[in-house]
Protein backbone atom coordinates (compact mmCIF):
# COMPACT_ATOMS: atom_id res chain seq x y z
CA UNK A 1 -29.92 1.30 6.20
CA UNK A 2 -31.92 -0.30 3.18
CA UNK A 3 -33.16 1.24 -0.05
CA UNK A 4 -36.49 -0.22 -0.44
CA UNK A 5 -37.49 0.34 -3.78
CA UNK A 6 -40.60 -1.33 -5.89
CA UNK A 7 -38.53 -4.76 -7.00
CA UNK A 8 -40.37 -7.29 -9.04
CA UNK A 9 -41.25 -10.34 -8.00
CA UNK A 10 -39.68 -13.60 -9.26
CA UNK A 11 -40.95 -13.91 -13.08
CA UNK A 12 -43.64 -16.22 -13.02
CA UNK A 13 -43.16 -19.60 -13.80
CA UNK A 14 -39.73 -19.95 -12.02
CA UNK A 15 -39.10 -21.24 -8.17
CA UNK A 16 -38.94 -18.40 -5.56
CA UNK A 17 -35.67 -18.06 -4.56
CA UNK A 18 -34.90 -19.61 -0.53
CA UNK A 19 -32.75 -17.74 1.72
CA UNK A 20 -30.96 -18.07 5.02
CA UNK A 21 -29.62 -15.68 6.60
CA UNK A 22 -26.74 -15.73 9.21
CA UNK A 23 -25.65 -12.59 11.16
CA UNK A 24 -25.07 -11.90 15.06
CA UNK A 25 -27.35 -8.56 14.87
CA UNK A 26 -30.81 -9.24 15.21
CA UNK A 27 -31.37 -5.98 13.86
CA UNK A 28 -29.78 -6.91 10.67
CA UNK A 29 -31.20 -10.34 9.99
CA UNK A 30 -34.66 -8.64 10.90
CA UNK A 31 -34.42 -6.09 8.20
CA UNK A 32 -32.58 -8.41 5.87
CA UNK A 33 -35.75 -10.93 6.06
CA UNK A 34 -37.86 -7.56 5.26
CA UNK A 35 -36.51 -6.43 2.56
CA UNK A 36 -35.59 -10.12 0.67
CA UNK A 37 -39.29 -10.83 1.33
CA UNK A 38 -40.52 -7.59 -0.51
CA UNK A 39 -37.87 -8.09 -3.02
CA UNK A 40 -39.94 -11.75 -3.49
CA UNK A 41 -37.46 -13.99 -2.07
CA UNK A 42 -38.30 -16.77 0.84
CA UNK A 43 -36.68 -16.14 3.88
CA UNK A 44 -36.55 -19.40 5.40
CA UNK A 45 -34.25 -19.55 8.00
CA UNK A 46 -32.46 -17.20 10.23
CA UNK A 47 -29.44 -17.74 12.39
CA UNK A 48 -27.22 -15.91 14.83
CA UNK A 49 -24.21 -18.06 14.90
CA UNK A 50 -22.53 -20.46 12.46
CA UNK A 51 -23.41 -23.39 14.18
CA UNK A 52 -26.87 -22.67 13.54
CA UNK A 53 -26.63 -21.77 10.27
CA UNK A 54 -25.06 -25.11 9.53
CA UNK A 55 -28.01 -26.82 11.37
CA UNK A 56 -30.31 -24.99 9.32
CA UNK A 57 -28.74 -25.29 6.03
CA UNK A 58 -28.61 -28.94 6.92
CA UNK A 59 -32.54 -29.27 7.72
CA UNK A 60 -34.00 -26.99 5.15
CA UNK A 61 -31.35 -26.94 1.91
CA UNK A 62 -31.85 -23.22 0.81
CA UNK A 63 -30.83 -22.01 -2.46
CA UNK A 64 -28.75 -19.18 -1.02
CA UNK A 65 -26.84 -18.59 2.29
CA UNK A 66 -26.18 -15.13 3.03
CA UNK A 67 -24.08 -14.82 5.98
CA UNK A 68 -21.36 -12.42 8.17
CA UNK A 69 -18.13 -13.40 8.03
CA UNK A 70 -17.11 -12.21 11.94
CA UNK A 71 -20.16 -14.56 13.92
CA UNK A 72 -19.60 -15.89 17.46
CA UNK A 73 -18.40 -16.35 19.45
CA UNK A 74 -15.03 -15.54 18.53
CA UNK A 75 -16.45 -12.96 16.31
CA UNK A 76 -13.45 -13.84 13.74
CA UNK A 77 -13.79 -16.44 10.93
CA UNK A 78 -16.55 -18.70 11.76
CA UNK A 79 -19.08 -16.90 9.05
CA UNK A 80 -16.35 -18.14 6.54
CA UNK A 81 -15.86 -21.49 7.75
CA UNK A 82 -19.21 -22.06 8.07
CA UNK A 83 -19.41 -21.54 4.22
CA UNK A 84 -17.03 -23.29 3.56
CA UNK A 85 -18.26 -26.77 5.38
CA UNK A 86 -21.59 -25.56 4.10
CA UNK A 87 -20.30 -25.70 0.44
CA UNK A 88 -18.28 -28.84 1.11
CA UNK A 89 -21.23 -30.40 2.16
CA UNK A 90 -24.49 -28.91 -0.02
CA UNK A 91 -22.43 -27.62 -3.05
CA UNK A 92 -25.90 -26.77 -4.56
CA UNK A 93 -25.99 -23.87 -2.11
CA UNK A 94 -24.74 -20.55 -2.84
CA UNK A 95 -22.88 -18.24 -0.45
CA UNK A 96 -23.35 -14.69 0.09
CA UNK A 97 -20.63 -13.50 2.48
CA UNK A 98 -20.91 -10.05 3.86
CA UNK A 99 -17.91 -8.18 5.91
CA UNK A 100 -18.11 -4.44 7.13
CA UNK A 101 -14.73 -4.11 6.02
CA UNK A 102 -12.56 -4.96 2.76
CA UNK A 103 -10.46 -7.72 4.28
CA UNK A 104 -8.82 -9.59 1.25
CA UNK A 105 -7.48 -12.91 2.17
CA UNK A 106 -10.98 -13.97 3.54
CA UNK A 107 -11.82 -12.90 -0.32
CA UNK A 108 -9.32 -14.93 -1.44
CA UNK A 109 -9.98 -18.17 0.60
CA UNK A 110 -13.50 -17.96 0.01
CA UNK A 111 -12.96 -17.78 -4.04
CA UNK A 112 -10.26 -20.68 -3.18
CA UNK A 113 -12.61 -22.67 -1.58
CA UNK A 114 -16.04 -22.34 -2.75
CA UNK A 115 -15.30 -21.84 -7.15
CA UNK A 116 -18.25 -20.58 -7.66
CA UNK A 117 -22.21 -19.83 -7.09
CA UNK A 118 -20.76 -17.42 -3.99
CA UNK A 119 -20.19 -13.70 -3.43
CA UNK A 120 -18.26 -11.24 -1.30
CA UNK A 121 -20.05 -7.86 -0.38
CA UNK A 122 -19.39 -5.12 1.69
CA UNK A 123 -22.09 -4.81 4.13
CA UNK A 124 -22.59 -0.87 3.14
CA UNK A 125 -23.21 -2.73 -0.58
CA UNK A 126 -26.36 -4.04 1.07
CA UNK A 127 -28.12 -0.79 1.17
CA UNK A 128 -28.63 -0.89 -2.36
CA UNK A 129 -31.70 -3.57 -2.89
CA UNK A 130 -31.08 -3.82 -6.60
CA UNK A 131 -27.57 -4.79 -6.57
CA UNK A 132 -28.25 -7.14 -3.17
CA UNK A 133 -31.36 -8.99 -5.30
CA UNK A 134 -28.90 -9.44 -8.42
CA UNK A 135 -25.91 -10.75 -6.67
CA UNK A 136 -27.83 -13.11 -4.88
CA UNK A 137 -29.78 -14.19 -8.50
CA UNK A 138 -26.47 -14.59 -10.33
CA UNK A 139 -24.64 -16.63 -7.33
CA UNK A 140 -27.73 -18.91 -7.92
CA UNK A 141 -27.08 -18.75 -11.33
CA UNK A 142 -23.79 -20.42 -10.51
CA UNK A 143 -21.62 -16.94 -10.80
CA UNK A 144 -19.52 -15.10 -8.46
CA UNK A 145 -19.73 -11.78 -7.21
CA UNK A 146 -17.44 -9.70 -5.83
CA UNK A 147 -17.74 -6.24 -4.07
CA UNK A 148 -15.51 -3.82 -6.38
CA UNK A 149 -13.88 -1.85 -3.58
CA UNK A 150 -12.23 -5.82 -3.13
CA UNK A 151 -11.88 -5.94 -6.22
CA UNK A 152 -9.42 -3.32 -5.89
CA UNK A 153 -7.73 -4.28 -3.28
CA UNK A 154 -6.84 -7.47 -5.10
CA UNK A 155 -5.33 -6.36 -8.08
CA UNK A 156 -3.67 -3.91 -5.53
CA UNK A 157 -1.67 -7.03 -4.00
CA UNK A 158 -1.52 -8.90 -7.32
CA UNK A 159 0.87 -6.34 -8.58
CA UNK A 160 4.65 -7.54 -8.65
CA UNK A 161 6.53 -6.56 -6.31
CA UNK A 162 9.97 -4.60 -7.68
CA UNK A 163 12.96 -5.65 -6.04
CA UNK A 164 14.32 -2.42 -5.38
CA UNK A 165 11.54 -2.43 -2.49
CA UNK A 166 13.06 -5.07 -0.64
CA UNK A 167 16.81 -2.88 -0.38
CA UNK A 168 17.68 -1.57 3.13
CA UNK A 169 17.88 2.30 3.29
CA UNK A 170 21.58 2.45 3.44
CA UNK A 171 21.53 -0.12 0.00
CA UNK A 172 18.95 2.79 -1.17
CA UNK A 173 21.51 5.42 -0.56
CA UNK A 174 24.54 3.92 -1.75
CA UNK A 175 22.19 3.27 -5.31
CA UNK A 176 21.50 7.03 -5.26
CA UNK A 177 24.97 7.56 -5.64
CA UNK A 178 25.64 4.62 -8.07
CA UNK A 179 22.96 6.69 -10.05
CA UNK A 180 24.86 9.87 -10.31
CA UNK A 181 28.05 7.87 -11.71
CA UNK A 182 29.93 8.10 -8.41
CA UNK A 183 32.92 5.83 -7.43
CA UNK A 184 32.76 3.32 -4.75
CA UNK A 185 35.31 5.74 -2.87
CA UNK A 186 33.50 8.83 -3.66
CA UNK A 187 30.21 6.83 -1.82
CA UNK A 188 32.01 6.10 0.82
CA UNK A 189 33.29 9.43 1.80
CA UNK A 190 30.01 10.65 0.93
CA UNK A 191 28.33 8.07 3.26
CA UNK A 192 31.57 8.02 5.74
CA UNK A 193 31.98 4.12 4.93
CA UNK A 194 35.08 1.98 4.31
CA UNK A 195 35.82 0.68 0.87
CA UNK A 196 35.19 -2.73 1.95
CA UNK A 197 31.55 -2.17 3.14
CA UNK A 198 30.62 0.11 0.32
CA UNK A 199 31.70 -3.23 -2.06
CA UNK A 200 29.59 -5.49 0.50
CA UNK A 201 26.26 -2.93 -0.02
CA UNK A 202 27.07 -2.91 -3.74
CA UNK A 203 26.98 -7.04 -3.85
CA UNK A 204 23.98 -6.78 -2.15
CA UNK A 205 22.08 -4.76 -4.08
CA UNK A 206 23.23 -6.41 -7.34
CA UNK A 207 22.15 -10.08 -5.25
CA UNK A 208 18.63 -8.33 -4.71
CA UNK A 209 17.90 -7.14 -8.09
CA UNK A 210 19.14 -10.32 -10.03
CA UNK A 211 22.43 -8.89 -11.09
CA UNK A 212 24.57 -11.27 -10.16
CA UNK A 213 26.16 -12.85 -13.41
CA UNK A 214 27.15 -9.26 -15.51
CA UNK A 215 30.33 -7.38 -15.36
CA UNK A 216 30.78 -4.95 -12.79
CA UNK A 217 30.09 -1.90 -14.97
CA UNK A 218 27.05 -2.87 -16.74
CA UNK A 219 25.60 -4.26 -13.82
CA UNK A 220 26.02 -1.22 -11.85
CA UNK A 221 23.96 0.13 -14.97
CA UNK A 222 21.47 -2.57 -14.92
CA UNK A 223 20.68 -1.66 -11.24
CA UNK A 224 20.43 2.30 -12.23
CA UNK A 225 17.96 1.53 -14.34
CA UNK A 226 15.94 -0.68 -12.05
CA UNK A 227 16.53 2.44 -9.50
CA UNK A 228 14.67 4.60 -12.05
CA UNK A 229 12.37 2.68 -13.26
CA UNK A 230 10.71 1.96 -9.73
C-alpha cells in the first residue's frame, strides 16, 4: 500500500514532529505508525474511534492529527467532527483528514471550520511517502493541503450555474424554435400547443433567464443568445 522510500530524518536541531493517528483499520494505523516512524516522525498515539482520538489528543497534545473521516460507529462523519472539536479546542494541532473517496462538502466544512494548519487527502494519496511527510510538515507549518483530485471537484461546483439549465424540457423546446426565428403560432403547431400556453412557456423562460424588463422582440433575442451561448 506504502512506498517506503529512504526519507530523511527531521533536520537536526528542530523538534520531531508528534503524530496521532485515528482510523477504524488496524491494518492501516499499523502501517501508518511504520512508515511515519521511518519517515522520522513520533507516533504517539493511535486510535480507532473519534472518541478516542479526542481523549488522546486531550492527554498527549500532538503536533499533528491524522485521522479518517468515516470512524465508528456510524462510520459517517465522526472523523470530521472529531477535528473539528479537536481544533476548537487545541487550535495548535493540525489536522490531516483522509477519505477513500473525493466527497466535497466534508472538504468544504473542514476548510470552513478549521482555516488552516489542516489537510484533505485521498487515502490512495497516502501511498506516496514523500507527498504524505510534506503535507503533514506544511499543515504544521500552519498551511493547508488539499488532495488535487478535490481540488477539482471544487472548482467543478464553483462554476456558475447558467440559467438556461434550470428550463423544463418543453421551455427547452419551445427556445429551439425561438432560435430558428419561428412565430409563437408556428411553435405551437410545431409542438401541438395553444397560443395561450406557448405565451405562458415564453414568459417563463424570459422570468428564468432575467429577461423580464425588455421588449418582446429583443428579449426573445436576448434569450437566443443565452440558448447559444450555453
Amino acid at each position: 500500500m506504502w512506498r517506503v522510500m529512504a526519507t530523511p530524518e527531521a533536520p537536526r536541531g528542530q523538534p520531531t514532529i508528534r503524530v496521532v493517528v485515528a482510523d477504524d483499520s488496524a491494518l492501516f494505523r499499523e502501517g501508518m505508525r511504520a512508515v511515519l516512524t521511518h519517515a522520522g516522525f513520533d507516533v504517539t498515539g493511535l486510535a480507532a474511534d473519534a472518541t478516542t482520538l479526542v481523549k488522546i489528543v486531550a492527554e498527549s497534545e500532538p503536533d499533528v492529527v491524522i485521522t479518517d473521516i468515516r470512524m465508528p460507529p456510524t462510520l459517517t462523519d465522526e472523523g470530521l467532527d472529531a477535528a473539528r472539536c479537536i481544533r476548537a479546542a487545541h487550535p495548535s494541532v493540525g489536522v490531516l483528514v483522509l477519505s477513500t473517496y473525493v466527497e466535497t462538502d466534508f472538504a468544504e466544512t473542514l476548510l470552513h471550520d478549521t482555516g488552516g494548519r489542516s489537510g484533505y487527502l485521498l487515502k490512495d494519496r497516502v501511498a506516496d511517502l514523500d507527498e504524505l511527510t510534506d503535507a503533514i510538515r506544511r499543515i504544521v507549518r500552519g498551511g493547508v493541503v488539499i488532495d488535487p483530485a478535490v481540488v477539482a471537484e471544487l472548482l467543478n461546483r464553483r462554476r456558475p450555474r447558467h440559467p438556461v439549465h434550470d428550463l423544463s424540457e418543453r421551455e427547452r423546446d419551445v427556445l429551439r424554435l425561438i432560435a430558428e426565428g419561428r412565430s409563437n403560432q408556428a411553435i405551437g403547431d410545431r409542438l401541438f400547443l395553444s397560443p395561450r400556453t406557448v405565451e405562458a412557456h415564453i414568459r417563463s423562460i424570459f422570468n428564468k433567464l432575467g429577461l423580464s424588463t425588455a421588449a418582446e422582440d429583443h428579449r426573445r433575442v436576448l434569450a437566443v443568445l443565452a440558448f447559444l451561448g450555453n
